[in-house]
N, C-alpha and C. Protein backbone atom coordinates (compact mmCIF):
# COMPACT_ATOMS: atom_id res chain seq x y z
N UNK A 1 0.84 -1.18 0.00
CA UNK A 1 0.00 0.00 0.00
C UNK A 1 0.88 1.25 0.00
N UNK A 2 0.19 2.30 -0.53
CA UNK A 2 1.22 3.42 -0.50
C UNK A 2 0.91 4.36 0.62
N UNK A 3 2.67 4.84 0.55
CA UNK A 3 2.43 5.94 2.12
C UNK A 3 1.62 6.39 1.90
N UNK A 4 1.12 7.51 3.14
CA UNK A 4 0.23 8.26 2.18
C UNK A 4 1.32 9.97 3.57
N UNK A 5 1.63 10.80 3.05
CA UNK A 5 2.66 11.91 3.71
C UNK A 5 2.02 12.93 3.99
N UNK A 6 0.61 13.14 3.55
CA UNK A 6 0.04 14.35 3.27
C UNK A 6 -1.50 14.24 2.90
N UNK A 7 -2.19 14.12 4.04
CA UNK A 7 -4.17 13.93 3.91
C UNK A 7 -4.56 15.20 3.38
N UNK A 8 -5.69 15.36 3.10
CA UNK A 8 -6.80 16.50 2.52
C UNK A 8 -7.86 15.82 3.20
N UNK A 9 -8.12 16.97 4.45
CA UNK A 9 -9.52 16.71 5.03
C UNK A 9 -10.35 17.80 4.64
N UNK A 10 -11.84 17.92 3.56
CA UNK A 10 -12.32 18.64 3.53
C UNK A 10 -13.57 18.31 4.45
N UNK A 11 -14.22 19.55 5.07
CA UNK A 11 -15.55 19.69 6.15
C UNK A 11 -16.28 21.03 5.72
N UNK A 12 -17.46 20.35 5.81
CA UNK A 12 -18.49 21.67 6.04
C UNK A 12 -19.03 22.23 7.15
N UNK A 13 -18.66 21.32 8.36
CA UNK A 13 -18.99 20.85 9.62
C UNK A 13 -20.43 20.14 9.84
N UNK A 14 -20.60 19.28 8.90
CA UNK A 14 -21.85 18.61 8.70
C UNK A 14 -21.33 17.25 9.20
N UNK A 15 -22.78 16.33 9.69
CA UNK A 15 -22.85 15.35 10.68
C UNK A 15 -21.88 14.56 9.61
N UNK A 16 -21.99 14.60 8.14
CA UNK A 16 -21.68 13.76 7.79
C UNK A 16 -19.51 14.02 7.28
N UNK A 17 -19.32 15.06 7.85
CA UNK A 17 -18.06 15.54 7.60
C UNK A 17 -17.48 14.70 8.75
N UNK A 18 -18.03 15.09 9.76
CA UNK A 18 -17.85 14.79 11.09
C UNK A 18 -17.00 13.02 10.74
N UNK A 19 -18.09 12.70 10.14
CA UNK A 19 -17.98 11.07 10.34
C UNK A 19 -16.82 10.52 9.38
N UNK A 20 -16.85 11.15 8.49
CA UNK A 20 -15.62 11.24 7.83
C UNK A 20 -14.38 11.65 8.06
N UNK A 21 -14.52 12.37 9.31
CA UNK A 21 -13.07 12.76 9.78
C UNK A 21 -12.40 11.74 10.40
N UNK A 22 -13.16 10.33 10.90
CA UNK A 22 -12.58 9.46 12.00
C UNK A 22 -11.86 8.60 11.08
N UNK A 23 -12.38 8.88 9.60
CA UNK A 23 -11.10 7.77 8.43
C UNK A 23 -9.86 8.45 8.08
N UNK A 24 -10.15 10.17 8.29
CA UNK A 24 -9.25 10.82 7.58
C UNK A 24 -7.89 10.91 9.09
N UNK A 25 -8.59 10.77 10.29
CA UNK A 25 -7.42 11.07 11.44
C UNK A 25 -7.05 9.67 11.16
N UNK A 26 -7.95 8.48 11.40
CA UNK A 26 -7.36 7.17 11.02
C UNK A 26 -6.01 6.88 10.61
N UNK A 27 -6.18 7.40 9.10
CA UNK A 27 -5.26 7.04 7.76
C UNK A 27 -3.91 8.24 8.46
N UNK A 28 -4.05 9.37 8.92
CA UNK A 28 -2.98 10.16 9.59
C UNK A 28 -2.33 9.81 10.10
N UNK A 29 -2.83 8.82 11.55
CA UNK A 29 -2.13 8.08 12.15
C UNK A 29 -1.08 6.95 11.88
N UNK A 30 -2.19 6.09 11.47
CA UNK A 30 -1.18 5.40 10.88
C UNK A 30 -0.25 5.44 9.67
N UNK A 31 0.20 6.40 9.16
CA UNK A 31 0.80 6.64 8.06
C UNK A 31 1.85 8.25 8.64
N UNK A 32 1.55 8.28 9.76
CA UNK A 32 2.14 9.26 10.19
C UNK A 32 1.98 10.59 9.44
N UNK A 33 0.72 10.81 8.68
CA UNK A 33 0.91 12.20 7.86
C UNK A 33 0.30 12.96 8.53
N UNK A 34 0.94 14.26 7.65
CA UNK A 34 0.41 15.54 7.96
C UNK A 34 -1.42 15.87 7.58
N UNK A 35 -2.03 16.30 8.51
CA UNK A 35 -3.63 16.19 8.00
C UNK A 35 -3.98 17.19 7.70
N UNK A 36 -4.45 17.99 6.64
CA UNK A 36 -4.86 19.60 6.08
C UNK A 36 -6.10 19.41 6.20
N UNK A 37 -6.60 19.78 7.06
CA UNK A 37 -8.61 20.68 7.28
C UNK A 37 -8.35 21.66 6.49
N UNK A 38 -9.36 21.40 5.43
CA UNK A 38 -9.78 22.19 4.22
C UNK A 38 -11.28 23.09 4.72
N UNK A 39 -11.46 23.78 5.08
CA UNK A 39 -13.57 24.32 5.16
C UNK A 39 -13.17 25.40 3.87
N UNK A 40 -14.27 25.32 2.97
CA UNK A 40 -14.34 26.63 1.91
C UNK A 40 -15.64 27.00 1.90
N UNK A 41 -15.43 28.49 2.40
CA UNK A 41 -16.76 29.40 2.26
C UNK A 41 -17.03 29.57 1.04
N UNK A 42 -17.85 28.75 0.23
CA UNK A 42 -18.81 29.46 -0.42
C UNK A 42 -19.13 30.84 -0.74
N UNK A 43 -18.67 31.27 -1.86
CA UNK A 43 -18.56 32.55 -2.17
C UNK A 43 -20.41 33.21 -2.10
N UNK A 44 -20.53 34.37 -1.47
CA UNK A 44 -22.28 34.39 -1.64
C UNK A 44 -22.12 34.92 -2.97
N UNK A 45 -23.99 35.23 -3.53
CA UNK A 45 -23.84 35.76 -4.70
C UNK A 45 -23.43 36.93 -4.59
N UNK A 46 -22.63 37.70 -5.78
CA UNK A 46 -22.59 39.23 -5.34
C UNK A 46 -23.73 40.06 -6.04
N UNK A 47 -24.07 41.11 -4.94
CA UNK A 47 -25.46 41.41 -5.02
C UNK A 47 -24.78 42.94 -5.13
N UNK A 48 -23.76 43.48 -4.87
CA UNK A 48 -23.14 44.89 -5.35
C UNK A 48 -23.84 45.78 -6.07
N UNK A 49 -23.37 45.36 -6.80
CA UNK A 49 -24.26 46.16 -8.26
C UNK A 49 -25.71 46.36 -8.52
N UNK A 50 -26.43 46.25 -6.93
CA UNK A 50 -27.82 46.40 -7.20
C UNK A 50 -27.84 47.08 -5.94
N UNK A 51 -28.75 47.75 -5.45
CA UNK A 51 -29.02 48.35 -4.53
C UNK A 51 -30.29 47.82 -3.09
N UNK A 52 -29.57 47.45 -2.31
CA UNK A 52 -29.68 46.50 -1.41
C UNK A 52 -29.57 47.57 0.04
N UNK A 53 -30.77 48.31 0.23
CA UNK A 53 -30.71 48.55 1.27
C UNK A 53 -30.19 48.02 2.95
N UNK A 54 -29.25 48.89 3.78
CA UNK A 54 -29.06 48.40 5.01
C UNK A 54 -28.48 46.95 4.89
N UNK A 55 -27.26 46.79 4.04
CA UNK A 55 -26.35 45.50 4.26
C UNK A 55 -25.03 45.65 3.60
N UNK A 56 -24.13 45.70 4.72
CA UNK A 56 -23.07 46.10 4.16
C UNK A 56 -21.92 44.83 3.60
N UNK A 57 -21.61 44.58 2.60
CA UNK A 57 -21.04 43.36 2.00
C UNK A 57 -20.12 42.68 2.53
N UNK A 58 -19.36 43.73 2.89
CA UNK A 58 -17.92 43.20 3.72
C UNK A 58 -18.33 43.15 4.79
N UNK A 59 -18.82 43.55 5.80
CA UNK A 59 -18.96 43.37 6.42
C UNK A 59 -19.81 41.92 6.98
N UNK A 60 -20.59 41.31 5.94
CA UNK A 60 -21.26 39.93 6.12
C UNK A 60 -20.02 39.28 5.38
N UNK A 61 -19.25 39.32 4.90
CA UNK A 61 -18.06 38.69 4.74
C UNK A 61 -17.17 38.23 5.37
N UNK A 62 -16.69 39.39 6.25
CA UNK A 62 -16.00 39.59 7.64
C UNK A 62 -16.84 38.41 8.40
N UNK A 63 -17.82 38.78 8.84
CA UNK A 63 -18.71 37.76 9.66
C UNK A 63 -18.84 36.25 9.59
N UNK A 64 -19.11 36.14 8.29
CA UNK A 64 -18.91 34.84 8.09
C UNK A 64 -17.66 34.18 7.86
N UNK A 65 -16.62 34.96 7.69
CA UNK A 65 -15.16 34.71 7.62
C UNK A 65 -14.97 34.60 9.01
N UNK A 66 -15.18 35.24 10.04
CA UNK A 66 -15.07 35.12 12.00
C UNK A 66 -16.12 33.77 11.78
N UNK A 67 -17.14 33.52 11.76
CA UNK A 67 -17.85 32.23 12.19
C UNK A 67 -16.99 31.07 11.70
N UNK A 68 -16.69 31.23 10.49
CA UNK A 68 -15.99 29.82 10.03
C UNK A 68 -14.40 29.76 11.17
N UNK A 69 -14.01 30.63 11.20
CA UNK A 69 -12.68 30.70 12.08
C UNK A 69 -13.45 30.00 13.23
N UNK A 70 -14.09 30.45 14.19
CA UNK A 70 -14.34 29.79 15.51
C UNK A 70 -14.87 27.89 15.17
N UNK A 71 -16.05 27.85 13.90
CA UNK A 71 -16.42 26.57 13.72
C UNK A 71 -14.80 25.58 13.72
N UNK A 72 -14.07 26.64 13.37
CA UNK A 72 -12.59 25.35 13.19
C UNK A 72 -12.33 25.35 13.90
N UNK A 73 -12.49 26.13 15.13
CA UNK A 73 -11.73 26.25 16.52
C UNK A 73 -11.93 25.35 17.40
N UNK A 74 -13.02 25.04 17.49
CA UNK A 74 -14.14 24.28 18.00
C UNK A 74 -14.15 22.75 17.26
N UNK A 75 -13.98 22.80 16.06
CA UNK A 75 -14.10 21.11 16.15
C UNK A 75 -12.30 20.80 16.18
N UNK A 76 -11.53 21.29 15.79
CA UNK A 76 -9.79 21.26 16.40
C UNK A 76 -9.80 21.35 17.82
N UNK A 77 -10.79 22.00 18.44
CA UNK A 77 -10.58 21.06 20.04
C UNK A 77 -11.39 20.00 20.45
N UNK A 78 -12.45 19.77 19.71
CA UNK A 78 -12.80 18.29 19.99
C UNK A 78 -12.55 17.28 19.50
N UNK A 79 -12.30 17.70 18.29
CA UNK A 79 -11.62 16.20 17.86
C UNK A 79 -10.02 16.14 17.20
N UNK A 80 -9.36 17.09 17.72
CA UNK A 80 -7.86 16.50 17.92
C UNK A 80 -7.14 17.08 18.79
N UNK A 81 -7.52 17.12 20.21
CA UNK A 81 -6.72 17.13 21.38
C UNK A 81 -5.64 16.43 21.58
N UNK A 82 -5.85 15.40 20.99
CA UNK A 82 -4.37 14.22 20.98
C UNK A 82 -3.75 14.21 19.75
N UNK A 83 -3.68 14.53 19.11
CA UNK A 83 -3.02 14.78 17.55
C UNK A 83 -2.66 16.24 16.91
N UNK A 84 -1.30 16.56 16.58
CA UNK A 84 -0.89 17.65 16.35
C UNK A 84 -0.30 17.41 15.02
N UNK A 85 -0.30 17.18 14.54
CA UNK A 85 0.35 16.78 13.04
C UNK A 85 -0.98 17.67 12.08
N UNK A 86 -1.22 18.67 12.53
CA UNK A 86 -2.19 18.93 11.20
C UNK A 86 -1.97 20.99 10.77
N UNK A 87 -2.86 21.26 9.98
CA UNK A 87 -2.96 22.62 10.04
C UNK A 87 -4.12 22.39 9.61
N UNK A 88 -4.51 23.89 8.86
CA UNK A 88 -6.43 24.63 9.20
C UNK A 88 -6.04 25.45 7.80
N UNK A 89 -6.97 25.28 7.02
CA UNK A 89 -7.32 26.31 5.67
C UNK A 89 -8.52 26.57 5.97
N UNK A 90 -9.29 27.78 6.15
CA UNK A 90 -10.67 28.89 5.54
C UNK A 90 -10.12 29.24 4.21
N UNK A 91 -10.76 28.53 3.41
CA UNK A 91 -10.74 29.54 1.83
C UNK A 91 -11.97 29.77 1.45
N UNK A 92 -11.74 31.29 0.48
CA UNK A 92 -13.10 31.49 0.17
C UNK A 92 -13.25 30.68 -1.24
N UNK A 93 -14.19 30.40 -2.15
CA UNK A 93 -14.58 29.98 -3.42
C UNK A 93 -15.27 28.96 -3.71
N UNK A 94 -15.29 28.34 -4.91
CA UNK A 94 -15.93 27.10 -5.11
C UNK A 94 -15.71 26.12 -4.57
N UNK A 95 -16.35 25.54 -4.05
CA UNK A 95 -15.42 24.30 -2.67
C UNK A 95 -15.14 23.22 -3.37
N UNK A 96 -15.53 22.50 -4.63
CA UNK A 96 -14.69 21.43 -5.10
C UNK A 96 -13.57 22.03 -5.75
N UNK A 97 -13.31 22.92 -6.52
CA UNK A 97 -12.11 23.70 -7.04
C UNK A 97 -11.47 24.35 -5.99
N UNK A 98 -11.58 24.42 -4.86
CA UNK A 98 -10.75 24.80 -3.62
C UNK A 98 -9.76 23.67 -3.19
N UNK A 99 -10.63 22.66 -3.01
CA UNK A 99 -10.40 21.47 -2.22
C UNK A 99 -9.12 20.95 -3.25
N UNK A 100 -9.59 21.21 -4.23
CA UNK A 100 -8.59 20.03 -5.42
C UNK A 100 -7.16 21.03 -5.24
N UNK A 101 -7.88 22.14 -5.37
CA UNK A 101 -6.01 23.46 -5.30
C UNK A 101 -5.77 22.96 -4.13
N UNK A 102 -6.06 23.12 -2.75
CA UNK A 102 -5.57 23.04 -1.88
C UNK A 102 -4.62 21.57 -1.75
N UNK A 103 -5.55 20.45 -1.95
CA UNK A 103 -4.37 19.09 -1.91
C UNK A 103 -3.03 19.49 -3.12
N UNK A 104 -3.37 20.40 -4.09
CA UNK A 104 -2.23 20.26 -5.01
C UNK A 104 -1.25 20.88 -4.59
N UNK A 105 -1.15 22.34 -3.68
CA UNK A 105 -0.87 23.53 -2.76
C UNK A 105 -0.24 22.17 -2.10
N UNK A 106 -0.54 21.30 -1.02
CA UNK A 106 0.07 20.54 -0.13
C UNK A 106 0.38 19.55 -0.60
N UNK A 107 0.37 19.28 -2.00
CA UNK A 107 0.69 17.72 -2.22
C UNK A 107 0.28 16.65 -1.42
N UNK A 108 -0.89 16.84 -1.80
CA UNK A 108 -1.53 15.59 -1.12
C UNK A 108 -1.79 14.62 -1.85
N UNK A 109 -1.26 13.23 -1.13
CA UNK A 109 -1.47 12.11 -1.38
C UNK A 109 -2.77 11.20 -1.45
N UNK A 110 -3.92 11.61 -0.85
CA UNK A 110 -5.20 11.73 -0.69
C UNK A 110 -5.82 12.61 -0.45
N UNK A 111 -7.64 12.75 -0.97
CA UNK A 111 -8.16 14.11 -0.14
C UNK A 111 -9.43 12.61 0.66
N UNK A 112 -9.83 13.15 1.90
CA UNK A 112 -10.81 12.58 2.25
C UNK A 112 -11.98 13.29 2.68
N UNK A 113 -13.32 13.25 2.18
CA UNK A 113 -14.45 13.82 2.32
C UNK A 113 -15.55 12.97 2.24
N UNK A 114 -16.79 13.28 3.26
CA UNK A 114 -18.47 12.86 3.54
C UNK A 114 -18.98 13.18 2.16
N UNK A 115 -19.93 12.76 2.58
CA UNK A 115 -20.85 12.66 1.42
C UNK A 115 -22.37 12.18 1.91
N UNK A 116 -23.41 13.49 1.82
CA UNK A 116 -24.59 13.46 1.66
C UNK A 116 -25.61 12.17 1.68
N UNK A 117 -24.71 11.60 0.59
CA UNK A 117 -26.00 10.16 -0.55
C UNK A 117 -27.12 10.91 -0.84
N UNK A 118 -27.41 12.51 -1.28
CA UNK A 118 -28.34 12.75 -1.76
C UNK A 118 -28.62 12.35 -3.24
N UNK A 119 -29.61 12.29 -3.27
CA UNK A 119 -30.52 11.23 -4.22
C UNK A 119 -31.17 12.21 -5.25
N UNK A 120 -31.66 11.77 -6.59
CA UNK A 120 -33.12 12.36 -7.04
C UNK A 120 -33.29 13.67 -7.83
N UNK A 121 -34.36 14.51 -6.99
CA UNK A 121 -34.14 15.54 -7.38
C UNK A 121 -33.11 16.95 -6.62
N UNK A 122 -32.93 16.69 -5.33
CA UNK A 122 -32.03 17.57 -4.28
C UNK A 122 -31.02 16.62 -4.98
N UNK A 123 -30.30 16.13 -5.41
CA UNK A 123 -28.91 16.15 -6.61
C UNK A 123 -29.00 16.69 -7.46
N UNK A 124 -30.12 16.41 -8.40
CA UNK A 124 -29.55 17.46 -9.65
C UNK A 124 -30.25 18.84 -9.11
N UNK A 125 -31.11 19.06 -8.17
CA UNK A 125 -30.52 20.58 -7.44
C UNK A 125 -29.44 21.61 -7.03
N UNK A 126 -29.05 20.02 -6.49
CA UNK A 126 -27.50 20.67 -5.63
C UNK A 126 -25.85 20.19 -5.68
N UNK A 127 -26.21 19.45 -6.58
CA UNK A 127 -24.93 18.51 -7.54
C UNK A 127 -24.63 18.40 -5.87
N UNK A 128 -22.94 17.71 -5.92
CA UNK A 128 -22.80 16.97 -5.24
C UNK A 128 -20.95 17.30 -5.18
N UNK A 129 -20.65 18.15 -4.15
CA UNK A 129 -19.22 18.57 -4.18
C UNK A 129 -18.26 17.38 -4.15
N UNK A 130 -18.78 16.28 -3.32
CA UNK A 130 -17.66 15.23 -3.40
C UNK A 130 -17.68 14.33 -4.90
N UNK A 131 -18.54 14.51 -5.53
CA UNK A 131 -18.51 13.78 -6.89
C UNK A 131 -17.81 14.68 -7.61
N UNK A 132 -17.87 16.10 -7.52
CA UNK A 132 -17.13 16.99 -8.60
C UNK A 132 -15.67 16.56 -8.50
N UNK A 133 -15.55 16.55 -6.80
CA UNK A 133 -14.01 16.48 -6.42
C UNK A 133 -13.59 14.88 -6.93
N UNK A 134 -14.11 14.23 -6.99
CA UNK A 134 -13.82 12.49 -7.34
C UNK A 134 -13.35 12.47 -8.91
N UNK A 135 -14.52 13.16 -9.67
CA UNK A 135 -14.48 13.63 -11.42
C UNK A 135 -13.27 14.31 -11.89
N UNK A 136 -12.82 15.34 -10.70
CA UNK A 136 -12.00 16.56 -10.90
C UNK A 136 -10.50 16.35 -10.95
N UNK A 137 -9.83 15.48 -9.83
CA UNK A 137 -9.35 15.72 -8.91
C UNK A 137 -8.65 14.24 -9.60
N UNK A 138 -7.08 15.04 -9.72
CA UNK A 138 -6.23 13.76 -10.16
C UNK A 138 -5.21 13.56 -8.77
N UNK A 139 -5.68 13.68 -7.59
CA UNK A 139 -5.49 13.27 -6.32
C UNK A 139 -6.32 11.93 -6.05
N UNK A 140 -6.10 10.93 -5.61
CA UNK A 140 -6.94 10.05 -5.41
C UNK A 140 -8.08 10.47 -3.88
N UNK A 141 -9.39 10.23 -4.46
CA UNK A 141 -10.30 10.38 -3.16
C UNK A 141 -11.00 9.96 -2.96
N UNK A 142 -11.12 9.48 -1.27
CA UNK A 142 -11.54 9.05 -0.55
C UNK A 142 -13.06 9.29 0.12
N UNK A 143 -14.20 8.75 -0.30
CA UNK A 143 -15.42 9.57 0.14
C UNK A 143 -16.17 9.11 0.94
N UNK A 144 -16.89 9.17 2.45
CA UNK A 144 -17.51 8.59 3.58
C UNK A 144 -18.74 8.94 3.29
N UNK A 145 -19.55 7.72 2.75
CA UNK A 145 -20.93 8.38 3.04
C UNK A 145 -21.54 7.61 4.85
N UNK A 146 -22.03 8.68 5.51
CA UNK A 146 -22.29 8.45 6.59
C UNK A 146 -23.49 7.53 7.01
N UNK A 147 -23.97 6.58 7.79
CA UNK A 147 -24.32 5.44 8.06
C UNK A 147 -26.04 6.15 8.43
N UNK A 148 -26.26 5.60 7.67
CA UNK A 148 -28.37 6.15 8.04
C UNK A 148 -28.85 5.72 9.46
């Protein structure tokens, strides 16, 4: 099997990220690698160029740029108090084209990410970031769909 020197953990902080993180610290461990927490904010739409009473842009930017900082804060102290081998990316943009730069940025040997199992019509609603990243992504990846 091959080393693996360098994980890609992407999270949204969803139940099902969550559950996916216990393969991605897993495979860390034993392989002794370095683990990269990926979260990417979702760029909102930009609404600028229209006139949008009482909301200031950057400033809900700022905001949601501080929330995602603490959400990492917060699951980096619950679930790796005993493990220091890692670092923390907030990026803003498309989160499967984030995720794929970022393992390439770290040379990663794997990315590991949850997965929904949405079905139907909420798929071709909302496509499906870990399939883009699977399609995309000449990193090999790893995808947890979480247990019903």
């Amino acid at each position: 099997m091959k080393d693996f020197k360098s994980i890609v953990y992407a999270t949204d902080f969803s139940e099902s990220s969550d559950y996916a993180f216990k393969y991605a610290l897993a495979l860390a461990r034993k392989f002794g690698a370095r683990l990269n927490v990926v979260h990417v904010i979702n760029e909102p739409v930009d609404l600028r160029g229209f006139y949008v009473p009482h909301i200031s842009f950057e400033k809900l930017e700022e905001e949601i740029e501080e929330g995602a900082q603490k959400m990492m804060e917060k699951f980096c102290r619950t679930h790796m108090r005993d493990f220091d081998n890692y670092q923390t990316f907030i990026v803003p943009g498309i989160p499967y084209d984030e995720i794929i730069k970022k393992a390439q940025e770290v040379s990663a040997d794997l990315i590991v990410m949850g997965t929904h199992g949405r079905t139907g019509l909420d798929h071709v609603l909302f496509g499906s970031t870990a399939e883009k990243v699977v399609r995309k992504s000449a990193i090999p990846v790893m995808t947890i769909r979480i247990q019903e």
